[in-house]
Protein backbone atom coordinates (compact mmCIF):
# COMPACT_ATOMS: atom_id res chain seq x y z
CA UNK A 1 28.65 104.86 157.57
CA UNK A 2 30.58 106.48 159.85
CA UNK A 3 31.80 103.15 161.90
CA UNK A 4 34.96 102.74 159.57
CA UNK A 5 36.92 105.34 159.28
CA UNK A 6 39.26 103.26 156.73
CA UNK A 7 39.49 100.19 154.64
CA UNK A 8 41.77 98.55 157.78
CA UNK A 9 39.02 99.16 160.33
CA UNK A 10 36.55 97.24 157.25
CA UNK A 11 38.90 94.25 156.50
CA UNK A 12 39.24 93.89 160.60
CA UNK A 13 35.48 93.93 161.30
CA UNK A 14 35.13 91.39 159.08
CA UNK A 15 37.84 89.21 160.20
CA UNK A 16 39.71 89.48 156.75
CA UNK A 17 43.09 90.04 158.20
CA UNK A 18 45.75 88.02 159.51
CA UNK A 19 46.99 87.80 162.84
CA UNK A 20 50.16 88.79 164.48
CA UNK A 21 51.99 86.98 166.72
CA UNK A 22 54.50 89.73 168.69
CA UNK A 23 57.30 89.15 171.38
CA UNK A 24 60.09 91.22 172.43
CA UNK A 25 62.44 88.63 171.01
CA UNK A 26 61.37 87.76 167.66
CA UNK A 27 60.21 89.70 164.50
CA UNK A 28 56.32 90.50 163.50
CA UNK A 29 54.75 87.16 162.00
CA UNK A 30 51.37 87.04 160.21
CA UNK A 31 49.34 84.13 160.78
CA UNK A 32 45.92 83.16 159.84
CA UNK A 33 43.15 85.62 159.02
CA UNK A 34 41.35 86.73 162.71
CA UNK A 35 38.08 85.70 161.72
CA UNK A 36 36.50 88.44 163.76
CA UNK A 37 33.00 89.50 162.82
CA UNK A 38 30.26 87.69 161.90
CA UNK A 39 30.99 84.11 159.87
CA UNK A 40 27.72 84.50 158.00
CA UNK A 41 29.18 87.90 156.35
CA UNK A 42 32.16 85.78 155.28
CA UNK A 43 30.27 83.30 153.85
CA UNK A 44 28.26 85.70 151.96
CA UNK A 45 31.43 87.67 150.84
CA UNK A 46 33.18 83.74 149.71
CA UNK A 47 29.87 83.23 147.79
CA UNK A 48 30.15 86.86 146.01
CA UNK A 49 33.74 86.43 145.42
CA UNK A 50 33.70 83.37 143.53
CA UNK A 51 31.35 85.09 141.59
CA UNK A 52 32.84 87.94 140.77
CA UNK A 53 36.21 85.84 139.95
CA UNK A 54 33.74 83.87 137.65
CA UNK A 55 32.46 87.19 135.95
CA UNK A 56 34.46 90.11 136.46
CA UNK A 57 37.44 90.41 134.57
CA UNK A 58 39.45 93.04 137.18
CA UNK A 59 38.67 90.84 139.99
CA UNK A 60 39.89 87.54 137.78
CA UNK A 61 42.85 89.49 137.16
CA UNK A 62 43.38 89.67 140.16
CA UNK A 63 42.74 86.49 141.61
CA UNK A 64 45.19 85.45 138.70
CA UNK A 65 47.79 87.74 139.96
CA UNK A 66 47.73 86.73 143.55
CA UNK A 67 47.64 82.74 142.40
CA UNK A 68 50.12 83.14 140.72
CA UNK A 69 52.07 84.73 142.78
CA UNK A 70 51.86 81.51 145.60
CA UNK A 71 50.22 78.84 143.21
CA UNK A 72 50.17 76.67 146.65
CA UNK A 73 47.94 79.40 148.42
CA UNK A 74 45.11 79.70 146.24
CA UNK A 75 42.73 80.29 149.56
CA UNK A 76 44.62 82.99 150.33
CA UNK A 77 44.39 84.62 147.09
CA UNK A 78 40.33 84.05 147.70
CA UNK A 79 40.61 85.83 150.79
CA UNK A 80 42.18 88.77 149.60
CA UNK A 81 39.52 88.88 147.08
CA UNK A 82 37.11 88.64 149.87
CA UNK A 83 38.78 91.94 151.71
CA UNK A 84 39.17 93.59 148.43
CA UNK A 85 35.10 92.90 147.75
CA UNK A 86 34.45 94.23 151.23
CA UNK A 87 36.46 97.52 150.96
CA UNK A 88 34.74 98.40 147.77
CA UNK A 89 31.34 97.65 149.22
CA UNK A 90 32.08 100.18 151.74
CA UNK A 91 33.44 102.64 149.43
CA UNK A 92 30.35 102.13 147.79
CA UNK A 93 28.37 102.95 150.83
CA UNK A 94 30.43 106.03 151.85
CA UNK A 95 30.09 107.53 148.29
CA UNK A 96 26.49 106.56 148.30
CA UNK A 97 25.07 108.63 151.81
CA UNK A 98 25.42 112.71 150.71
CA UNK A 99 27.65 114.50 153.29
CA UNK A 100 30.03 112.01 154.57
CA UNK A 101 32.57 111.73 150.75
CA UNK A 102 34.99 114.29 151.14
């Protein structure tokens, strides 16, 4: 449990965040998400997600949110449901082993 030592470290073992493209000359652009980590984990955390969105009303809320935020980008409202899934499963974890939550 003691791999991640916060949610960033989690959402970039997974591959849940997006890339940066850097030069001297222009400003910090995201791009697509890294996909770092293991593609199988992703597809298990997709599969999850659209469950939860189906079921649970805070993550449908905020699915909704994010949609309709960019109604073009719904897979990117999908994904950050995704990252959001795996942070709590790690809080989860963390809270779950006796000596590591603070």
């Amino acid at each position: 449990m003691l791999r991640f030592h916060n949610r960033r470290e989690v959402g970039g073992y997974v591959g849940l965040v997006p890339g940066s493209y850097e030069s001297g000359e222009a400003q910090d652009r995201k791009g697509h998400i890294t996909r770092q980590g293991s593609a199988r984990l992703r597809k298990a955390l997709c599969q999850a997600t659209w469950s939860r969105i189906c079921h649970d009303p805070r993550t449908r809320l905020l699915h909704e949110r994010l949609v309709k935020k960019n109604p073009n980008k719904k897979k990117i409202a999908v994904v950050a449901c995704m990252r959001h899934l795996a942070i709590l499963m790690w809080h989860q974890a963390v809270e779950s082993v006796p000596g590591i939550a603070g």
